[in-house]
C-alpha atoms as a PDB file:
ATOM      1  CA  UNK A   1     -25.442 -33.132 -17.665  1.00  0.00           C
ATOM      2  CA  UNK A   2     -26.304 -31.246 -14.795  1.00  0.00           C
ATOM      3  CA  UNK A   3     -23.311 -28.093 -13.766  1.00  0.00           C
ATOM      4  CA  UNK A   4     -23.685 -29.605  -9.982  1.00  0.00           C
ATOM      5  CA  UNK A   5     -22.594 -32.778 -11.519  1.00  0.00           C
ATOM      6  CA  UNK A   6     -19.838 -31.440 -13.275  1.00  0.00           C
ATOM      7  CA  UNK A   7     -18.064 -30.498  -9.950  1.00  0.00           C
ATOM      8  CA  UNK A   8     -17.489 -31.829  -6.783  1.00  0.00           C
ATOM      9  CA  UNK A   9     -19.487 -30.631  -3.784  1.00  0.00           C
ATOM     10  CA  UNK A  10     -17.391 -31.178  -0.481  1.00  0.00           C
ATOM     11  CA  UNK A  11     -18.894 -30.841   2.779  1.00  0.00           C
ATOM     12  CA  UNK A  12     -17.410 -28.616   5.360  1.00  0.00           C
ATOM     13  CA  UNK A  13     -13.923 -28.007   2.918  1.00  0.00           C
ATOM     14  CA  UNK A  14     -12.728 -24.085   3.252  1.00  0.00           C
ATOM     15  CA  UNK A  15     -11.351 -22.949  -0.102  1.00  0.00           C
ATOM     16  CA  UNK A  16      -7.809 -22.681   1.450  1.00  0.00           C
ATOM     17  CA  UNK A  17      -8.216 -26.089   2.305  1.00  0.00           C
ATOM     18  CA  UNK A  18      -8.982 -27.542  -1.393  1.00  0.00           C
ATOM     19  CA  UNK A  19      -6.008 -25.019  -2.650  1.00  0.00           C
ATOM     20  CA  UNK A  20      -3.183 -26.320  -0.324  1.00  0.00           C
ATOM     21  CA  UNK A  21      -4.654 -30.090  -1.057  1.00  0.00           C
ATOM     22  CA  UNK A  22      -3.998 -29.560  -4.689  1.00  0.00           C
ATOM     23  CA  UNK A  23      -0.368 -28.199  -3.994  1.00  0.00           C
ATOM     24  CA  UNK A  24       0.527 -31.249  -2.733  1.00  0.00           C
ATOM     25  CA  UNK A  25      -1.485 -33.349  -5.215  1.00  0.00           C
ATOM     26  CA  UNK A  26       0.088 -31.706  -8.190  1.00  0.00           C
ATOM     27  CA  UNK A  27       3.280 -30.084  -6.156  1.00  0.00           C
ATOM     28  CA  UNK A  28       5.780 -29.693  -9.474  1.00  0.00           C
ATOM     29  CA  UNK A  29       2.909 -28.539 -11.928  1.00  0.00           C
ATOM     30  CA  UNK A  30       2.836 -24.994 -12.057  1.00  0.00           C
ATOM     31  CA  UNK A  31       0.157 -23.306 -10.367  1.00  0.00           C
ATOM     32  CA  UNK A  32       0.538 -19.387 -11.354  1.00  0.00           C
ATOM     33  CA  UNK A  33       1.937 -17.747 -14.034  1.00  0.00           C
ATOM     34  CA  UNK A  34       2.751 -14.017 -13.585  1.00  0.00           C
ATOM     35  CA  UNK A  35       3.167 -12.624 -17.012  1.00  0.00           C
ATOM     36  CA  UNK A  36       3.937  -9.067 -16.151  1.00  0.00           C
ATOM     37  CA  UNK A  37       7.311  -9.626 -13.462  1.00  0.00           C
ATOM     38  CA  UNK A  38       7.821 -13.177 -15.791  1.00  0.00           C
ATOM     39  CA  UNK A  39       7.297 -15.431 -12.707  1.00  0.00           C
ATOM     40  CA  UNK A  40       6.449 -19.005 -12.625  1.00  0.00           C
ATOM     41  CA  UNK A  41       5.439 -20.745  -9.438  1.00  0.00           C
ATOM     42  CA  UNK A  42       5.120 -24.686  -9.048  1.00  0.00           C
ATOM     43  CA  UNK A  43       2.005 -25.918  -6.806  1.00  0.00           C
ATOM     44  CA  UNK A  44       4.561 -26.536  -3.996  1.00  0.00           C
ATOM     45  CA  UNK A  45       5.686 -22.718  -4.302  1.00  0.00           C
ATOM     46  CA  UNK A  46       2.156 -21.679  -3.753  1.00  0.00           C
ATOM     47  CA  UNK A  47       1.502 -23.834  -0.870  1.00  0.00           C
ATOM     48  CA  UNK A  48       4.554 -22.733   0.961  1.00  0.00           C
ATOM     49  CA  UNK A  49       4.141 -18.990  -0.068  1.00  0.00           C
ATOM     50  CA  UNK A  50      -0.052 -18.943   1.443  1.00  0.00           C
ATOM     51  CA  UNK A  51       1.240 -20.777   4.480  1.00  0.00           C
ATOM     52  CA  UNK A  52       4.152 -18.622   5.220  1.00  0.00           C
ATOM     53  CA  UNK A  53       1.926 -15.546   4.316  1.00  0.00           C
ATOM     54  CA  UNK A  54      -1.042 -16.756   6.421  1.00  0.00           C
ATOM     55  CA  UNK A  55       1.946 -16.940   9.353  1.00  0.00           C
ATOM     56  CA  UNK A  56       2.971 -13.385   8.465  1.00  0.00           C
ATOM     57  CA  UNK A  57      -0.399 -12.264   8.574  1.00  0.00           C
ATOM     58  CA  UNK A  58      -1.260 -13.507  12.306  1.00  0.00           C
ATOM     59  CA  UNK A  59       2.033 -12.249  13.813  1.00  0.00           C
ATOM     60  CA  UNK A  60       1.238  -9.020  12.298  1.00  0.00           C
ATOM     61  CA  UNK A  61      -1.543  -8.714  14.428  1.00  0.00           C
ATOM     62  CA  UNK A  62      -4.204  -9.907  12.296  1.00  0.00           C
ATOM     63  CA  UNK A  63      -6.938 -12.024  14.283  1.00  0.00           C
ATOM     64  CA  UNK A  64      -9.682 -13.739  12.919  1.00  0.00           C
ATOM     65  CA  UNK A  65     -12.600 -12.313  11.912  1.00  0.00           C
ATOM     66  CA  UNK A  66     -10.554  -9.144  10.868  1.00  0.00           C
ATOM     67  CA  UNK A  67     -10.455  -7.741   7.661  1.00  0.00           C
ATOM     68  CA  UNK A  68      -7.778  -7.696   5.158  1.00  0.00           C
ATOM     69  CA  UNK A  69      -7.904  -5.422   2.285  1.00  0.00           C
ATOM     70  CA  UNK A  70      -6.453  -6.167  -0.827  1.00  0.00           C
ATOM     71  CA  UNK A  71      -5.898  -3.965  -3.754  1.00  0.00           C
ATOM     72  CA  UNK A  72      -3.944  -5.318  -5.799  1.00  0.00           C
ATOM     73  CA  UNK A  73      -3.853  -6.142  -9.832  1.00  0.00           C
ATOM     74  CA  UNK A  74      -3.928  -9.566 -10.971  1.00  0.00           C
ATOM     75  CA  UNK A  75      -0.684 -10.923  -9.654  1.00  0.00           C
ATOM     76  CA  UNK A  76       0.749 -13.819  -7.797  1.00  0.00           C
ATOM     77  CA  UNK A  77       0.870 -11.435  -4.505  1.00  0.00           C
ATOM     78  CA  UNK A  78      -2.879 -11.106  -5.289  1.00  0.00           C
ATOM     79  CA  UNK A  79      -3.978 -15.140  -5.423  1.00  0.00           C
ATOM     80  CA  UNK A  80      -1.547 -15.426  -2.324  1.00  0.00           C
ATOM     81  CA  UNK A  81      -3.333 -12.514   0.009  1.00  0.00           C
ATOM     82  CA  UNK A  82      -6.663 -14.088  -0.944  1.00  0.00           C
ATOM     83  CA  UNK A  83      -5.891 -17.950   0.076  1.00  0.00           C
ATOM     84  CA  UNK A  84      -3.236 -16.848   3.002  1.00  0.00           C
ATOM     85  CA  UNK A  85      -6.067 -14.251   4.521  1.00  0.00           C
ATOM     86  CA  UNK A  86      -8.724 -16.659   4.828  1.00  0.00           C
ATOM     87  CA  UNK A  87      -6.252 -19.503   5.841  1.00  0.00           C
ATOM     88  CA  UNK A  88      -4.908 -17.026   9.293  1.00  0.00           C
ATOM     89  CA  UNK A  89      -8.957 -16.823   9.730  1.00  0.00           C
ATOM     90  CA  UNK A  90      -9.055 -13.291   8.330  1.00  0.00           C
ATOM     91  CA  UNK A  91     -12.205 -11.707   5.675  1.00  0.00           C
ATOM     92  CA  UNK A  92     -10.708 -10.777   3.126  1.00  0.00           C
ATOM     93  CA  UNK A  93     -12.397  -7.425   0.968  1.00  0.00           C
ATOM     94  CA  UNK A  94     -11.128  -6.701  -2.754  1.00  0.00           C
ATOM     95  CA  UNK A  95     -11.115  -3.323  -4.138  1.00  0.00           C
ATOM     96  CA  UNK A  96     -11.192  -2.916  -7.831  1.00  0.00           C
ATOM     97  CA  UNK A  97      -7.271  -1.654  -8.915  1.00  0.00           C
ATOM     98  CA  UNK A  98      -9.088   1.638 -10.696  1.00  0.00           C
ATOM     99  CA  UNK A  99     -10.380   3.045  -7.692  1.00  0.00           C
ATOM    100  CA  UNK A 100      -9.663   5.784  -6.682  1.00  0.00           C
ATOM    101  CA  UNK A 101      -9.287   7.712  -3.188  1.00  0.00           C
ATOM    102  CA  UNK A 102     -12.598   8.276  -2.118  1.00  0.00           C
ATOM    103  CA  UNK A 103     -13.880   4.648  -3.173  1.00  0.00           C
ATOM    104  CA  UNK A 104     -10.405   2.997  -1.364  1.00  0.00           C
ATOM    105  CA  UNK A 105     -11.402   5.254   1.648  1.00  0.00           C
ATOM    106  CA  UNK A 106     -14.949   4.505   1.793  1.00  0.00           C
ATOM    107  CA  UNK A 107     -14.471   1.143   1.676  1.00  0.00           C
ATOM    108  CA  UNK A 108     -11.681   0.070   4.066  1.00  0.00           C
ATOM    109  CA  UNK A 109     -13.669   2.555   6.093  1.00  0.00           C
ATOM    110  CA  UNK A 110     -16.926   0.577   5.817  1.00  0.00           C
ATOM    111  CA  UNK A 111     -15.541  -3.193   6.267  1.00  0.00           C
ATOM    112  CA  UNK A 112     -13.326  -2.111   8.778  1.00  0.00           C
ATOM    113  CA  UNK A 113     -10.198  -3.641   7.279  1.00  0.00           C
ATOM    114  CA  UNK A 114      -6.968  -3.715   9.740  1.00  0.00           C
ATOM    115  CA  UNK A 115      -4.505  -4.198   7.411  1.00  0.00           C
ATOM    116  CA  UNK A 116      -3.663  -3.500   3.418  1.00  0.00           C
ATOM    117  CA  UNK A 117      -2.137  -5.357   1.263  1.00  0.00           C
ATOM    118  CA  UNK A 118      -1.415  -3.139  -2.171  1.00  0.00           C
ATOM    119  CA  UNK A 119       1.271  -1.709  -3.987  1.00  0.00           C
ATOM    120  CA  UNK A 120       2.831   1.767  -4.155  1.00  0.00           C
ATOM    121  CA  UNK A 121       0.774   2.967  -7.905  1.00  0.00           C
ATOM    122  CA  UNK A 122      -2.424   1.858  -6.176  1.00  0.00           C
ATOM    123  CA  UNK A 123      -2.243   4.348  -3.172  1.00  0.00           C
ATOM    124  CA  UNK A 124      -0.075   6.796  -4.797  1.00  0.00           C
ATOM    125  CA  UNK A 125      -1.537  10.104  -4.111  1.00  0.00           C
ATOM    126  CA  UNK A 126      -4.048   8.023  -1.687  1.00  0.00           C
ATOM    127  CA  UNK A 127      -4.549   9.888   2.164  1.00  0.00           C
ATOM    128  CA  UNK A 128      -5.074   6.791   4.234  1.00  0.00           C
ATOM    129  CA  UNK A 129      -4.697   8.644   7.322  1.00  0.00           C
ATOM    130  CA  UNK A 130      -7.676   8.976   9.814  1.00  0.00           C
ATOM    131  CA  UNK A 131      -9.360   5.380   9.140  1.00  0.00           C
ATOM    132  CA  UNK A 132      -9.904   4.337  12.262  1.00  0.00           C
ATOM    133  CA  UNK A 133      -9.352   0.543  12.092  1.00  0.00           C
ATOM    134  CA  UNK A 134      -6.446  -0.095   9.378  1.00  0.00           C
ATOM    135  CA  UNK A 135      -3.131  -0.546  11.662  1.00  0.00           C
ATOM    136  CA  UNK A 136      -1.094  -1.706   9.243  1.00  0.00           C
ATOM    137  CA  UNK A 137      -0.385  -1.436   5.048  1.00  0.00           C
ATOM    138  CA  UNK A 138       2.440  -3.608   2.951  1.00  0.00           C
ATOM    139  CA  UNK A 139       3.658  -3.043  -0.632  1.00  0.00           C
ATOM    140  CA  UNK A 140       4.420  -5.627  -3.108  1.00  0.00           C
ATOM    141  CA  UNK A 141       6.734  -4.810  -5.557  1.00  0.00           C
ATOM    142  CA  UNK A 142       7.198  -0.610  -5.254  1.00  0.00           C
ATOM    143  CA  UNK A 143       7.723   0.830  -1.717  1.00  0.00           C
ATOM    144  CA  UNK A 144       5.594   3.759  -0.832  1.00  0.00           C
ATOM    145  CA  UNK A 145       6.615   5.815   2.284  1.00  0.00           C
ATOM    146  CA  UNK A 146       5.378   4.865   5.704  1.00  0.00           C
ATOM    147  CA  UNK A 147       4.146   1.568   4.255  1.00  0.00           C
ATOM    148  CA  UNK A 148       5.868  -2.179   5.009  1.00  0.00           C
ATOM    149  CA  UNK A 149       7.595  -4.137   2.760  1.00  0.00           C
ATOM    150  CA  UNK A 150       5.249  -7.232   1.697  1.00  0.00           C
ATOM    151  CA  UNK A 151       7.995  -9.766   1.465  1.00  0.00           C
ATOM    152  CA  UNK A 152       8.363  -9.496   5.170  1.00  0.00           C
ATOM    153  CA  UNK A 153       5.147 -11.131   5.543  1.00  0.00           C
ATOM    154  CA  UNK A 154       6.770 -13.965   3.592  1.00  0.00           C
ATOM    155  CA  UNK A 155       9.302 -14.692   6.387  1.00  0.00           C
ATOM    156  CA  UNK A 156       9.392 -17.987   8.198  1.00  0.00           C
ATOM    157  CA  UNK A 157       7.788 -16.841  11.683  1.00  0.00           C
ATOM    158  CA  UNK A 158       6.927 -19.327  14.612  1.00  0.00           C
ATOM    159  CA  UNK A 159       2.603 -17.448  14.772  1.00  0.00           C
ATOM    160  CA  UNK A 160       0.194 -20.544  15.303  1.00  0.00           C
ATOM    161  CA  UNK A 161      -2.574 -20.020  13.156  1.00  0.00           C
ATOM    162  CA  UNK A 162      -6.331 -19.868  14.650  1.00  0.00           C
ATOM    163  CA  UNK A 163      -8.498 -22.795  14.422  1.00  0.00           C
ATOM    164  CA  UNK A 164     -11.548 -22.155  12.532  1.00  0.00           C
ATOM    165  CA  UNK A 165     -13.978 -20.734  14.953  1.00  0.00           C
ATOM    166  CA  UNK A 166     -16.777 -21.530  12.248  1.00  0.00           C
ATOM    167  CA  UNK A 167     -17.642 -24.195   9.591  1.00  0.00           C
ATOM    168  CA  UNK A 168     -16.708 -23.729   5.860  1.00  0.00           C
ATOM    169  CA  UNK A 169     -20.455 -23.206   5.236  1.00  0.00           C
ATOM    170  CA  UNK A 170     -20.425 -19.700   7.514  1.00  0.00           C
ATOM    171  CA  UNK A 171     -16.883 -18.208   6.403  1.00  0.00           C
ATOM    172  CA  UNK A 172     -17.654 -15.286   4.756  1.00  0.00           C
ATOM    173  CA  UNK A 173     -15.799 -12.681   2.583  1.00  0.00           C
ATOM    174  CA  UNK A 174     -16.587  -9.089   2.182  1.00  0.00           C
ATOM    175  CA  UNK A 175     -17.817  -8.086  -1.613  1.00  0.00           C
ATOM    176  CA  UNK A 176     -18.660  -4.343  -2.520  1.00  0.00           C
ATOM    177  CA  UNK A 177     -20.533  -2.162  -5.156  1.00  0.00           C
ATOM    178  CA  UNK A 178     -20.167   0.972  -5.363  1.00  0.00           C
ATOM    179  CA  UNK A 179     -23.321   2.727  -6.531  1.00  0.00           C
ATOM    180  CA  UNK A 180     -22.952   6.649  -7.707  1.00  0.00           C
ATOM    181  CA  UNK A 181     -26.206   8.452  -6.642  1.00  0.00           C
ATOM    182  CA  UNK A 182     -27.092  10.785  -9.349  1.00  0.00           C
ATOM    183  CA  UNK A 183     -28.776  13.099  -6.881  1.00  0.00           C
ATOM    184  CA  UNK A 184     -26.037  13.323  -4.911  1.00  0.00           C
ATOM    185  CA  UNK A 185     -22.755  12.726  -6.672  1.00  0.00           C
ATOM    186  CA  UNK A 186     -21.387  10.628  -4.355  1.00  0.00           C
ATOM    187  CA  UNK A 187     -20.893   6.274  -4.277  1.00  0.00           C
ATOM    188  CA  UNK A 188     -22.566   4.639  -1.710  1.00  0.00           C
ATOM    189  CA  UNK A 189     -20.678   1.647  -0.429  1.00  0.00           C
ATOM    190  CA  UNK A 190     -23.184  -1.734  -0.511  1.00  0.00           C
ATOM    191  CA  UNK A 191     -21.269  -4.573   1.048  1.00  0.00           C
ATOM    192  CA  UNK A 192     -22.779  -8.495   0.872  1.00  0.00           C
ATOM    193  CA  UNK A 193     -21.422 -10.779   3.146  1.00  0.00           C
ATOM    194  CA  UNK A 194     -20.425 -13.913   0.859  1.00  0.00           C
ATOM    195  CA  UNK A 195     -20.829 -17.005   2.193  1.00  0.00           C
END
């Protein structure tokens, strides 16, 4: 059998879309499993936690087409920043939880992200001062100074989310590599548009 027939194809369905769909298809299965804090959250957990982010996200000035960063670990704060970004019509970028300064520079630098979502050991010793277009960074689970407390985003908030502005087919999400140039000891960001 064919892989294309193994999976269903919808037309014009964003990801977010199919997610929240399943939440209320299978709302008391659970959905996530975070080993490290020990949390457990049902389908209907998840759907209310990317909505409410996705809310959070546009009254904290995020507007579509933006970028979100988000460096995080695997984690249930991780699966909900991806799903709530592109729901509030956001593009969301992923950096890779062992990079260090100059890579987490160079590339919320280079995609022009607005706002971070991470946690306090990922920017720990981290200068994210002088990037021109990030406005705004949250913490999950440990507080780092001068940074906002992630659960806030998770507060009930009245912020109408965007309509999409493009079909499913044309969202796209930022992806980087990060290729060190022998000759010159530096990483070069390359960043591919995803559709």
């Amino acid at each position: 059998m064919l892989r294309t027939q193994l999976y269903a194809d919808p037309d014009n369905l964003f990801v977010h879309d199919a997610i929240l769909a399943s939440c209320r298809l299978h709302a008391e299965k659970t959905a996530v499993v975070d080993a490290p804090c020990g949390r457990r959250i049902s389908y209907a957990e998840y759907g209310e936690m990317v909505l409410a982010l996705a809310h959070g996200l546009v009254a904290a000035g995020v507007k579509p087409g933006e970028v979100v960063g988000i460096f995080l670990t695997n984690s249930w704060e991780f699966c909900v920043a991806y799903h709530a970004s592109t729901l509030a019509g956001a593009i969301p970028t992923l950096l890779n939880p062992s990079y260090r300064e100059r890579e987490v520079r160079c590339q919320l630098a280079n995609s022009g992200a607005v706002l971070l979502i991470t946690d306090r050991c990922n920017i720990d010793g981290v200068d994210l001062a002088g990037l021109p277009n990030l406005r705004r960074v949250y913490c999950t689970r440990e507080q780092r100074s001068g940074a906002e407390v992630f659960s806030d985003l998770l507060k009930r908030v009245s912020a109408a989310l965007p309509l999409p502005g493009v079909s499913s087919q044309k969202t796209l999400a930022l992806s980087y590599t990060l290729l060190k140039s022998t000759s010159w000891g530096k990483s070069k960001p390359i960043s591919s548009r995803v559709i």
